[in-house]
PDB file of N, CA and C in Angstrom:
ATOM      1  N   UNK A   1     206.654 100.792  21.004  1.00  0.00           N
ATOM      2  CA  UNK A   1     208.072 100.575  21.113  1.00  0.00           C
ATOM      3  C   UNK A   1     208.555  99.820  19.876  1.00  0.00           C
ATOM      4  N   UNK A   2     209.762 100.421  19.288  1.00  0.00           N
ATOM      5  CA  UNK A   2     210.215  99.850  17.947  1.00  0.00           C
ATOM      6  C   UNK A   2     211.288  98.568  18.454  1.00  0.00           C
ATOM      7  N   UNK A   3     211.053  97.204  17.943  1.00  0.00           N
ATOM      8  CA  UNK A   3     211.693  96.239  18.636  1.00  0.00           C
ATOM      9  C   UNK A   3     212.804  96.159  17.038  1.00  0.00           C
ATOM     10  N   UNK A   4     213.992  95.788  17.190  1.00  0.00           N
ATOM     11  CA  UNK A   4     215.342  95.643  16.342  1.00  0.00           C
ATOM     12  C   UNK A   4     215.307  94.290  15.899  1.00  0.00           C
ATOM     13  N   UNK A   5     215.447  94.262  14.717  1.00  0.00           N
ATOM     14  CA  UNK A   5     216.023  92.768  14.256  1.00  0.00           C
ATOM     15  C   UNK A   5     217.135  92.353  14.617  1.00  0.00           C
ATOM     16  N   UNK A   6     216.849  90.815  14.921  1.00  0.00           N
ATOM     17  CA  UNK A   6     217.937  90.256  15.284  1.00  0.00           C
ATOM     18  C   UNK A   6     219.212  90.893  14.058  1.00  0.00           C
ATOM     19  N   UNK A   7     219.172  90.140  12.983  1.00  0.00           N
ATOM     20  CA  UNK A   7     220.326  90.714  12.351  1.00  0.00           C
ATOM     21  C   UNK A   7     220.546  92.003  12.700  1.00  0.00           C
ATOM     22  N   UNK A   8     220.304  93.140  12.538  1.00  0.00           N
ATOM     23  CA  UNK A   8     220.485  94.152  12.832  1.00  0.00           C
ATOM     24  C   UNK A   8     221.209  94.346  14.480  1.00  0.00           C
ATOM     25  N   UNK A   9     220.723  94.252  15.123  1.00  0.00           N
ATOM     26  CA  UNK A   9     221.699  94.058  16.345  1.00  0.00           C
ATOM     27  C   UNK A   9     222.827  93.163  15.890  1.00  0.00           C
ATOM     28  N   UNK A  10     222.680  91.759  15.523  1.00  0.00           N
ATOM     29  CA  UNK A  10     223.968  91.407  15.485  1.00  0.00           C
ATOM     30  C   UNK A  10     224.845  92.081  14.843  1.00  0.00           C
ATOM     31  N   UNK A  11     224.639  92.389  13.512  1.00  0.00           N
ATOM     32  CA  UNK A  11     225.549  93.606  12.877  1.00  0.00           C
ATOM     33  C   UNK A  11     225.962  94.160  13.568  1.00  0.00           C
ATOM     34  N   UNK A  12     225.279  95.258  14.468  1.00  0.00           N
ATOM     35  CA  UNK A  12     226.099  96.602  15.149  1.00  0.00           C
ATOM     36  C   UNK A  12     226.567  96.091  16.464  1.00  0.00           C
ATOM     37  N   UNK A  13     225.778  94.658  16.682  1.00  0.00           N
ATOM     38  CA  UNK A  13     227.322  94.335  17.793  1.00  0.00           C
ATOM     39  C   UNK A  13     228.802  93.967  17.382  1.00  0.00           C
ATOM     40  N   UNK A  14     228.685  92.958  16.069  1.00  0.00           N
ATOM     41  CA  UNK A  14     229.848  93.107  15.505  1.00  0.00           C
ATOM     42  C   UNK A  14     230.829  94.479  15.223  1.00  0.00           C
ATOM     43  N   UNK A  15     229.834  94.867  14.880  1.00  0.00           N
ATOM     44  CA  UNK A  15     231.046  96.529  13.918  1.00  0.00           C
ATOM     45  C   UNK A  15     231.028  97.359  15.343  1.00  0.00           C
ATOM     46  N   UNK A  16     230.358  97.900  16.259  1.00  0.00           N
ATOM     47  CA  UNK A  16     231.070  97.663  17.888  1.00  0.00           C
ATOM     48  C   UNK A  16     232.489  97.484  17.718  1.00  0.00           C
ATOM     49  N   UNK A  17     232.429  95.815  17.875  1.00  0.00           N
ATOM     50  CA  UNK A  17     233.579  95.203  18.054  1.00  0.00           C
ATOM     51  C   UNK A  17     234.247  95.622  17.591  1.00  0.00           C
ATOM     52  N   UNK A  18     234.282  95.518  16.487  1.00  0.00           N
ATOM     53  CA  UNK A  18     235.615  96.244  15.654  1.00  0.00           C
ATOM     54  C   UNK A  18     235.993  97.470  15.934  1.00  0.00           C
ATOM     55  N   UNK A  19     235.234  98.547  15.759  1.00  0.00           N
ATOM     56  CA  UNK A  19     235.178  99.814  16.240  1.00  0.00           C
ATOM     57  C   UNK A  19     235.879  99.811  17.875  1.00  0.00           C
ATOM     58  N   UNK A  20     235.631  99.232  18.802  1.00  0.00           N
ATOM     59  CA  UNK A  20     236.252  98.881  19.966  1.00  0.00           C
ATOM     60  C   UNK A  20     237.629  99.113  20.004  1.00  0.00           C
ATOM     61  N   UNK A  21     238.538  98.986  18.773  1.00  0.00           N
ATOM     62  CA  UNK A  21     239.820  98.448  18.581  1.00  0.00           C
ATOM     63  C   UNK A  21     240.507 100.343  18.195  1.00  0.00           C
ATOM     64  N   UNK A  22     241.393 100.444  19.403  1.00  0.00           N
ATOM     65  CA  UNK A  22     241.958 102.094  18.913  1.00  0.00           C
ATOM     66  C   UNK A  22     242.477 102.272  17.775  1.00  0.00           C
ATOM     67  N   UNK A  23     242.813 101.214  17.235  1.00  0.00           N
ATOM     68  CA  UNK A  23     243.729 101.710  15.792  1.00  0.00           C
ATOM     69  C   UNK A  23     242.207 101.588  14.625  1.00  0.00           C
ATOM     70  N   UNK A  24     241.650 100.630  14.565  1.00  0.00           N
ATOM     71  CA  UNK A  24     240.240 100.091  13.729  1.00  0.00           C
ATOM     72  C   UNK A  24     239.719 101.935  13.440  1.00  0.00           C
ATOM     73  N   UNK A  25     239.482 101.824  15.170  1.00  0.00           N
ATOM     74  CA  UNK A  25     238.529 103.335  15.246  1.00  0.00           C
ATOM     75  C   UNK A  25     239.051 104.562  14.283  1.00  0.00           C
ATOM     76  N   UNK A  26     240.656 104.811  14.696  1.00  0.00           N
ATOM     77  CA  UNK A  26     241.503 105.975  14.149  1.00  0.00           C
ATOM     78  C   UNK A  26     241.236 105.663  12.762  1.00  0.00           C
ATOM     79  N   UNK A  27     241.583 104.541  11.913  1.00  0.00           N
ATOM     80  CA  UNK A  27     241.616 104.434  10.953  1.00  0.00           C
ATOM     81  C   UNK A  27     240.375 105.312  10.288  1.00  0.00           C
ATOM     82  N   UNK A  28     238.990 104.784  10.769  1.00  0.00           N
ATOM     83  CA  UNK A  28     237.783 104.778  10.372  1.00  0.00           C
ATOM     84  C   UNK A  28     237.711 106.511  10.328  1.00  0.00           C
ATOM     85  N   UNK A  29     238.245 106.862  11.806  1.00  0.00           N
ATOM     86  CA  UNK A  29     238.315 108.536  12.007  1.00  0.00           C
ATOM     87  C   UNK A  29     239.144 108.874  10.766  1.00  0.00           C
ATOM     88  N   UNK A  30     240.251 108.725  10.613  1.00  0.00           N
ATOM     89  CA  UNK A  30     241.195 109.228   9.364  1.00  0.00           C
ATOM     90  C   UNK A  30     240.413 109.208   7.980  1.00  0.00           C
ATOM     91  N   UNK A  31     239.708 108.304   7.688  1.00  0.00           N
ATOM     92  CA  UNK A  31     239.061 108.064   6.701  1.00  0.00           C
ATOM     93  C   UNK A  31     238.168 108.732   6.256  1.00  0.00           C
ATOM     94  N   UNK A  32     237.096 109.447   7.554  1.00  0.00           N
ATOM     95  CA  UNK A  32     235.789 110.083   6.982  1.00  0.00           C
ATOM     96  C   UNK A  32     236.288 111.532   7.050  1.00  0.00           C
ATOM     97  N   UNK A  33     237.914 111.521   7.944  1.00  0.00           N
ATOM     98  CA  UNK A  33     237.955 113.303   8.035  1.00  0.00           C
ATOM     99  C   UNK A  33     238.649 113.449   6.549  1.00  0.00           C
ATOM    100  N   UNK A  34     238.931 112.414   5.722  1.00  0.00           N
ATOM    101  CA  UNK A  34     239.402 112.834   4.299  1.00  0.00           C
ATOM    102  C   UNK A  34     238.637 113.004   3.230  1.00  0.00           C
ATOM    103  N   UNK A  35     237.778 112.638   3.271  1.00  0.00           N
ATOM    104  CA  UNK A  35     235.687 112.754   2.495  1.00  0.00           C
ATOM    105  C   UNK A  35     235.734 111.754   1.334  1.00  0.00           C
ATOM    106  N   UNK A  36     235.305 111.695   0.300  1.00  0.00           N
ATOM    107  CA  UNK A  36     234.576 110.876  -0.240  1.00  0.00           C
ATOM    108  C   UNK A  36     235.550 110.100  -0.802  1.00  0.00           C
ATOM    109  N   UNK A  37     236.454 110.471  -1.376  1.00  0.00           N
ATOM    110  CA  UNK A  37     237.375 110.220  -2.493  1.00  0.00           C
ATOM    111  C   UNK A  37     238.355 109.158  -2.313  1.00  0.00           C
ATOM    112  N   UNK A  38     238.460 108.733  -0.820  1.00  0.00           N
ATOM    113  CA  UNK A  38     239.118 107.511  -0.613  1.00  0.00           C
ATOM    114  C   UNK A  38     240.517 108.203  -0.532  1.00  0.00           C
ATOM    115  N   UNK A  39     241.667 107.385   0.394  1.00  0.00           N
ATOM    116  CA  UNK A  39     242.350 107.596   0.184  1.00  0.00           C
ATOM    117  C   UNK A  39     243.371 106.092   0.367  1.00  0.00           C
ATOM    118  N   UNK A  40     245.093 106.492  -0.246  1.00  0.00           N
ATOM    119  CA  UNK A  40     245.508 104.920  -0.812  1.00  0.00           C
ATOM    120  C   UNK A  40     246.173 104.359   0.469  1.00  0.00           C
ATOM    121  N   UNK A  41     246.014 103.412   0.575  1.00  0.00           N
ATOM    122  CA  UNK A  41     246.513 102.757   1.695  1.00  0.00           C
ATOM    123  C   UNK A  41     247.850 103.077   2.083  1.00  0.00           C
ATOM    124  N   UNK A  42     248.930 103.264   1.276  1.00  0.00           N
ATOM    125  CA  UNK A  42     250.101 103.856   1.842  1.00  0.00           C
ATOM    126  C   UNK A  42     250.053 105.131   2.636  1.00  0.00           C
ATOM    127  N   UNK A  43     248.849 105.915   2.167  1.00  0.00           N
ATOM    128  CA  UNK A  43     248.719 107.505   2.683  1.00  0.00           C
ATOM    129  C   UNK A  43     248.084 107.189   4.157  1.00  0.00           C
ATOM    130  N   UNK A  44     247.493 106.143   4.606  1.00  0.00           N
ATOM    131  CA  UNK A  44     246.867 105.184   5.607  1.00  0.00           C
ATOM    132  C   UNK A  44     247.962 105.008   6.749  1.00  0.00           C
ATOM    133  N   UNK A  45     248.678 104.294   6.259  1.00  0.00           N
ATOM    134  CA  UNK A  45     249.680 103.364   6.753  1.00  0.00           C
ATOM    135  C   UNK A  45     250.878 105.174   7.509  1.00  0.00           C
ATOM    136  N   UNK A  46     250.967 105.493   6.380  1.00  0.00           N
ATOM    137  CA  UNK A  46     252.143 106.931   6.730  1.00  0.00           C
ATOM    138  C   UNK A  46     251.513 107.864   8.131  1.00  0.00           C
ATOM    139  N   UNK A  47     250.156 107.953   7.735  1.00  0.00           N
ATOM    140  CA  UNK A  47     249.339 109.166   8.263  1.00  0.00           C
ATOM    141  C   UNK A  47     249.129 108.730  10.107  1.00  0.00           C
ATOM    142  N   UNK A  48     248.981 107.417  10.208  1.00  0.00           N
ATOM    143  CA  UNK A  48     248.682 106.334  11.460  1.00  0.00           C
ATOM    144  C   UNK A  48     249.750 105.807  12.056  1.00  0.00           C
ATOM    145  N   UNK A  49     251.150 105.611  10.804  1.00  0.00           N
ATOM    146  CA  UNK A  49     251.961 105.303  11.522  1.00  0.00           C
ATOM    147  C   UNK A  49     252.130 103.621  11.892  1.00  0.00           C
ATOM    148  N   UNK A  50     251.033 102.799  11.512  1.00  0.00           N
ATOM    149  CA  UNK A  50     251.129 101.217  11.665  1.00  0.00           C
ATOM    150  C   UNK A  50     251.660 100.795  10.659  1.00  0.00           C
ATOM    151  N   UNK A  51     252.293  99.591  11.034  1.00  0.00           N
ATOM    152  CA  UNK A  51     253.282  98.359  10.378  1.00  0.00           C
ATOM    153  C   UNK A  51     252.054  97.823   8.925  1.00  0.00           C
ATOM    154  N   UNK A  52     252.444  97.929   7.953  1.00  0.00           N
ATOM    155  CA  UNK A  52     251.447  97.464   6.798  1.00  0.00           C
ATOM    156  C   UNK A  52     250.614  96.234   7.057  1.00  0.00           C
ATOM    157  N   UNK A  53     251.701  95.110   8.064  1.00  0.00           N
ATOM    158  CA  UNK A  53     250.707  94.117   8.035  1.00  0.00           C
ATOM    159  C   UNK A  53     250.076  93.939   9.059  1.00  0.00           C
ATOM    160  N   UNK A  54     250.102  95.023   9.972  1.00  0.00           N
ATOM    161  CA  UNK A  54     249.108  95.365  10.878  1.00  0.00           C
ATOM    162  C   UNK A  54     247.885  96.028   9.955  1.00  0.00           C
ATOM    163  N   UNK A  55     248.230  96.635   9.754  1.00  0.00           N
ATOM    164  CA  UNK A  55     247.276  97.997   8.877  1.00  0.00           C
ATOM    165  C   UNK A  55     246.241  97.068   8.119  1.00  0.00           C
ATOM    166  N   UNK A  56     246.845  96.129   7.182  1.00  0.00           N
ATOM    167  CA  UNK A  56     245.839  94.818   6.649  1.00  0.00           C
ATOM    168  C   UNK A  56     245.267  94.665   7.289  1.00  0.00           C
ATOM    169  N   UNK A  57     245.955  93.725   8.707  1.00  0.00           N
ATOM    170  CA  UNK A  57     244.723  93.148   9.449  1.00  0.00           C
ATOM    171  C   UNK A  57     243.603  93.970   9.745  1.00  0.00           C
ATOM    172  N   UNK A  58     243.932  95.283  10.164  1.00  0.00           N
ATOM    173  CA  UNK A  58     242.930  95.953  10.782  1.00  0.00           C
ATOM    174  C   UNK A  58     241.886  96.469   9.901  1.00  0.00           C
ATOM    175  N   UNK A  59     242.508  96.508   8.446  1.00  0.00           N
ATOM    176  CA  UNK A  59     241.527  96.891   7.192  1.00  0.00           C
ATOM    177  C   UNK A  59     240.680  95.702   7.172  1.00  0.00           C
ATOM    178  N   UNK A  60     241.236  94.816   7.307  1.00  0.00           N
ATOM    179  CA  UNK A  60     240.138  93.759   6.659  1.00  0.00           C
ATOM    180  C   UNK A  60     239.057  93.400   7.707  1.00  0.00           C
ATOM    181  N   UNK A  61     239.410  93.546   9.163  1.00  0.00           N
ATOM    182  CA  UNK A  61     238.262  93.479   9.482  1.00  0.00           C
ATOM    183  C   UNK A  61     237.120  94.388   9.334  1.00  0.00           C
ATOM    184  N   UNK A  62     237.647  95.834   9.476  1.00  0.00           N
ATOM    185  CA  UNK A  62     236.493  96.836   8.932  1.00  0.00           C
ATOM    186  C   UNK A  62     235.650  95.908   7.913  1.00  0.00           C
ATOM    187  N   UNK A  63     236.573  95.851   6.810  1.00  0.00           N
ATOM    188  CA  UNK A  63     235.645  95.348   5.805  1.00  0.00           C
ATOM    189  C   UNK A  63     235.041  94.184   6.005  1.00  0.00           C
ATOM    190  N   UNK A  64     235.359  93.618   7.137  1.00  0.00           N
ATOM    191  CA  UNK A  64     233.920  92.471   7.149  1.00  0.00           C
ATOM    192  C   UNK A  64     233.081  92.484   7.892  1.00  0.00           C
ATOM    193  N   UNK A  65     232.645  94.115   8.324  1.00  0.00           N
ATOM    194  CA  UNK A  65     231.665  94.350   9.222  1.00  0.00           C
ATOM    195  C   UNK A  65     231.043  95.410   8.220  1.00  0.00           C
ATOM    196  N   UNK A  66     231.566  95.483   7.028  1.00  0.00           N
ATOM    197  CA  UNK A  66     230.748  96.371   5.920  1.00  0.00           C
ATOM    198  C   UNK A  66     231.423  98.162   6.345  1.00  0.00           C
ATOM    199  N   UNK A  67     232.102  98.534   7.154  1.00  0.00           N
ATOM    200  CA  UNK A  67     232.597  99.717   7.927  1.00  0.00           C
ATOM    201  C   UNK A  67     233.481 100.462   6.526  1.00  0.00           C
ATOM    202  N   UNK A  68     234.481  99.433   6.130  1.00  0.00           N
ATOM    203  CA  UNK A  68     235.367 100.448   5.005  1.00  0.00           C
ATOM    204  C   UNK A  68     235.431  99.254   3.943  1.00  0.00           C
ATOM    205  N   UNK A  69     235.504 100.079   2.654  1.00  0.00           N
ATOM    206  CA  UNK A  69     235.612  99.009   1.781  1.00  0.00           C
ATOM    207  C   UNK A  69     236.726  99.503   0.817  1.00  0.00           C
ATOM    208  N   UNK A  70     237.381  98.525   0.054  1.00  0.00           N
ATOM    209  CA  UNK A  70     238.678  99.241  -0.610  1.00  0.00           C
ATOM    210  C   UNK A  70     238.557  99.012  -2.376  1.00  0.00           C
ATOM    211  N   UNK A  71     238.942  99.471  -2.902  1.00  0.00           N
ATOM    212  CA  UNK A  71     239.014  99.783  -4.445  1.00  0.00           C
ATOM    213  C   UNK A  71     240.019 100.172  -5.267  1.00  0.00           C
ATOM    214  N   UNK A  72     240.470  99.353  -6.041  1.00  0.00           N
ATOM    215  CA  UNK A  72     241.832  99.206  -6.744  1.00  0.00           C
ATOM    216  C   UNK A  72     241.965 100.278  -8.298  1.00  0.00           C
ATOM    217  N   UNK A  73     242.203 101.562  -8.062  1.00  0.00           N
ATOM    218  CA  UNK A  73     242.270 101.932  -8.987  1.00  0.00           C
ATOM    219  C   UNK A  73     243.613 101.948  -9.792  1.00  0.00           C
ATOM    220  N   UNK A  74     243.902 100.765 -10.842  1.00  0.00           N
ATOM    221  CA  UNK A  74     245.488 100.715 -11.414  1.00  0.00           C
ATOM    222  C   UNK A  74     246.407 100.009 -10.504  1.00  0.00           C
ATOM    223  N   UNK A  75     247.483 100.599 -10.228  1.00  0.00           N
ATOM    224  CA  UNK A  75     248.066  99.925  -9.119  1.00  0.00           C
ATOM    225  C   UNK A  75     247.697 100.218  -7.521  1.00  0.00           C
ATOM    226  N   UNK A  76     247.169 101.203  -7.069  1.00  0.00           N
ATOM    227  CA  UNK A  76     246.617 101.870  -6.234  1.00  0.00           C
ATOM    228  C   UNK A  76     245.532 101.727  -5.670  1.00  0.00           C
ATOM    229  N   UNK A  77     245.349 100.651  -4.477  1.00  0.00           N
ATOM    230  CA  UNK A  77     244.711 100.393  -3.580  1.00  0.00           C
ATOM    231  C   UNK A  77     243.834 101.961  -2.461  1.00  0.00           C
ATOM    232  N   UNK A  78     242.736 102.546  -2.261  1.00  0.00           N
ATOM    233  CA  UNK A  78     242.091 102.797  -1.967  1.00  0.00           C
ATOM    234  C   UNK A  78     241.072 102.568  -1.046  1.00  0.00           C
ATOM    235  N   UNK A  79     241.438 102.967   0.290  1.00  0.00           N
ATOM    236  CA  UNK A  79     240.456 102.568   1.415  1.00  0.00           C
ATOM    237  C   UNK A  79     239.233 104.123   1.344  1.00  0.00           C
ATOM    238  N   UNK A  80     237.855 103.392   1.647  1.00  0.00           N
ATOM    239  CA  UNK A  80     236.892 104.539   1.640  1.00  0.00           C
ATOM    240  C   UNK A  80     236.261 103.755   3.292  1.00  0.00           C
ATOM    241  N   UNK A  81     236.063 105.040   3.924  1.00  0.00           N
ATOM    242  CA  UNK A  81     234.737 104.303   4.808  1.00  0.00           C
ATOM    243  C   UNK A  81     233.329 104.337   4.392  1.00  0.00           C
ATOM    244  N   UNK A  82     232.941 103.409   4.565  1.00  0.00           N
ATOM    245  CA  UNK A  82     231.373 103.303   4.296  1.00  0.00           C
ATOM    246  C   UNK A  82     230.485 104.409   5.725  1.00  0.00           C
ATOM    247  N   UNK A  83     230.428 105.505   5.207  1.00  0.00           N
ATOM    248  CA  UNK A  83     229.727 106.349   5.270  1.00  0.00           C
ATOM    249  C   UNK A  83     228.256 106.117   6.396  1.00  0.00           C
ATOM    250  N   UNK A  84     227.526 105.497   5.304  1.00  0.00           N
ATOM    251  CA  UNK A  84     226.380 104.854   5.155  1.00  0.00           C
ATOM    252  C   UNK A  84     225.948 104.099   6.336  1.00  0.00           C
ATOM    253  N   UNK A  85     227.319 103.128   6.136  1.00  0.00           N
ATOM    254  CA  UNK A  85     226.813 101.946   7.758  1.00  0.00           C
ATOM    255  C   UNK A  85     227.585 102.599   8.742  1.00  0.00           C
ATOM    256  N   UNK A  86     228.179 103.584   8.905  1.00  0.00           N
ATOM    257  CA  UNK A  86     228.667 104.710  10.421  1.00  0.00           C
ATOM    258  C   UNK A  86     226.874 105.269  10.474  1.00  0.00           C
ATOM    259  N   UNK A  87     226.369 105.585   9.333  1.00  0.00           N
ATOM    260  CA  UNK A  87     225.757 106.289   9.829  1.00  0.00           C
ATOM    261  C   UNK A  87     224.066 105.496  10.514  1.00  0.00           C
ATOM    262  N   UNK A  88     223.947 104.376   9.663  1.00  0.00           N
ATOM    263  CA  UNK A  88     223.049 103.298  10.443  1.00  0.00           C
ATOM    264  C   UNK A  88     223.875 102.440  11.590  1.00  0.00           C
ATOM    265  N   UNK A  89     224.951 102.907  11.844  1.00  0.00           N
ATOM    266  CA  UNK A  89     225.562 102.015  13.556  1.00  0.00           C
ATOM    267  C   UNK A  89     224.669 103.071  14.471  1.00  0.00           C
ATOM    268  N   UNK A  90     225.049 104.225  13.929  1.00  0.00           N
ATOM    269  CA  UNK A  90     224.736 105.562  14.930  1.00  0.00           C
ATOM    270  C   UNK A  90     223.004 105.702  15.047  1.00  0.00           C
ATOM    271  N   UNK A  91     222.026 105.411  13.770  1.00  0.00           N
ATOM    272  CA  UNK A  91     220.829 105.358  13.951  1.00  0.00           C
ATOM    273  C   UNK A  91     220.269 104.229  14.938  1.00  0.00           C
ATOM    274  N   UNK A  92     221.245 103.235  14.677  1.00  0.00           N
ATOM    275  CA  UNK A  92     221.108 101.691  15.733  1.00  0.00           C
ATOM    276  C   UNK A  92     220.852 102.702  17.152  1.00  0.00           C
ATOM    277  N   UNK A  93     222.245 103.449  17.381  1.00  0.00           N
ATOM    278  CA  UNK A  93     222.172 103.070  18.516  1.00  0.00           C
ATOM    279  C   UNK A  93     221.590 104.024  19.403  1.00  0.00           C
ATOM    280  N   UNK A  94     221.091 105.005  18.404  1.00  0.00           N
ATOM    281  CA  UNK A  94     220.340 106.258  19.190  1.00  0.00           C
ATOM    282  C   UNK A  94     218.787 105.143  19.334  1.00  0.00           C
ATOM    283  N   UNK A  95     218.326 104.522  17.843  1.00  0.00           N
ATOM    284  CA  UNK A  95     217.026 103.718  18.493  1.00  0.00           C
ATOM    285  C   UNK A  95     217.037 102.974  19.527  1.00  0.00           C
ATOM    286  N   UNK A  96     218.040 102.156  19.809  1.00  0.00           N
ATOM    287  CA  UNK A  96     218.135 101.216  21.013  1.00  0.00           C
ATOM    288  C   UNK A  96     217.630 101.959  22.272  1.00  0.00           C
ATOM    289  N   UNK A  97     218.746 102.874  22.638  1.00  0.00           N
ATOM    290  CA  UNK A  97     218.394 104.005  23.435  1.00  0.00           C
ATOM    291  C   UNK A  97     217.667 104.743  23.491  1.00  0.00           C
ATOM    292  N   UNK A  98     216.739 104.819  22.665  1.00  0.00           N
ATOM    293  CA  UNK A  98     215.360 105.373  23.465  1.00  0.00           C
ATOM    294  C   UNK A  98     214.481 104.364  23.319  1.00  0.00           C
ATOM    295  N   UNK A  99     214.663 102.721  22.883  1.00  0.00           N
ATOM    296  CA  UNK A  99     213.456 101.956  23.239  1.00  0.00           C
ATOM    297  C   UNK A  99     213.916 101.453  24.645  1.00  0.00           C
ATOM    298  N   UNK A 100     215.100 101.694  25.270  1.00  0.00           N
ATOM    299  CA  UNK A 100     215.788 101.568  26.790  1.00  0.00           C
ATOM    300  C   UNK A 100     214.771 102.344  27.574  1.00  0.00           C
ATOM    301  N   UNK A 101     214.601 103.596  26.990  1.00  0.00           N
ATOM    302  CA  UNK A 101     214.120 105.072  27.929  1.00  0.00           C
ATOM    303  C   UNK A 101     212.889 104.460  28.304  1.00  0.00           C
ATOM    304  N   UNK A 102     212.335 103.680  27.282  1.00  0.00           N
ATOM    305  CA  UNK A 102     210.440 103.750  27.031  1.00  0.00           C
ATOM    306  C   UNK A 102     210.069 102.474  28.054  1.00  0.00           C
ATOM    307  N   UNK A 103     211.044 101.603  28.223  1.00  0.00           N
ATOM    308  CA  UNK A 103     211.078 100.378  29.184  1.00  0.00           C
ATOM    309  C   UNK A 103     210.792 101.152  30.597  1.00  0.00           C
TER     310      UNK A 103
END
């Protein structure tokens, strides 16, 4: 049985959390259905429909669960999702669940 690091659980209970949140989630959804290239936070804000300084808040927590990270090209702010850690939340949580099964 493969036992999880603490950090590692704590991570994906955090980003959970966040993820928990319907607008957090949509965002994150909007983000990966646009692919690599990022798109600018106004195109964010238009596409979702939230108040900008909602839209902040909800960006910034992504980004402190490592979920989306943003990049200033010129004047033009750029949200990307991190790919990467969607895709180790999802390896988390398929391992969890089958060291559940093996119990």
């Amino acid at each position: 049985m493969r036992f999880i690091e603490q950090s590692e659980h704590e991570l994906a209970v955090r980003q959970m959390a966040e993820l928990g949140n319907s607008t957090r989630l949509a965002i994150i959804r909007y983000l990966v259905s646009q692919g690599d290239d990022g798109v600018p936070v106004g195109q964010v804000q238009k596409a979702l429909g939230v108040p900008p300084s909602t839209l902040s808040h909800h960006i910034s927590r992504l980004v402190s669960v490592g979920l989306l990270r943003q990049v200033r090209s010129s004047r033009i702010l750029f949200c990307h999702a991190e790919v990467g850690a969607i895709d180790s939340l999802a390896d988390y949580i398929r391992s969890a669940c089958l060291c559940a099964e093996a119990v």
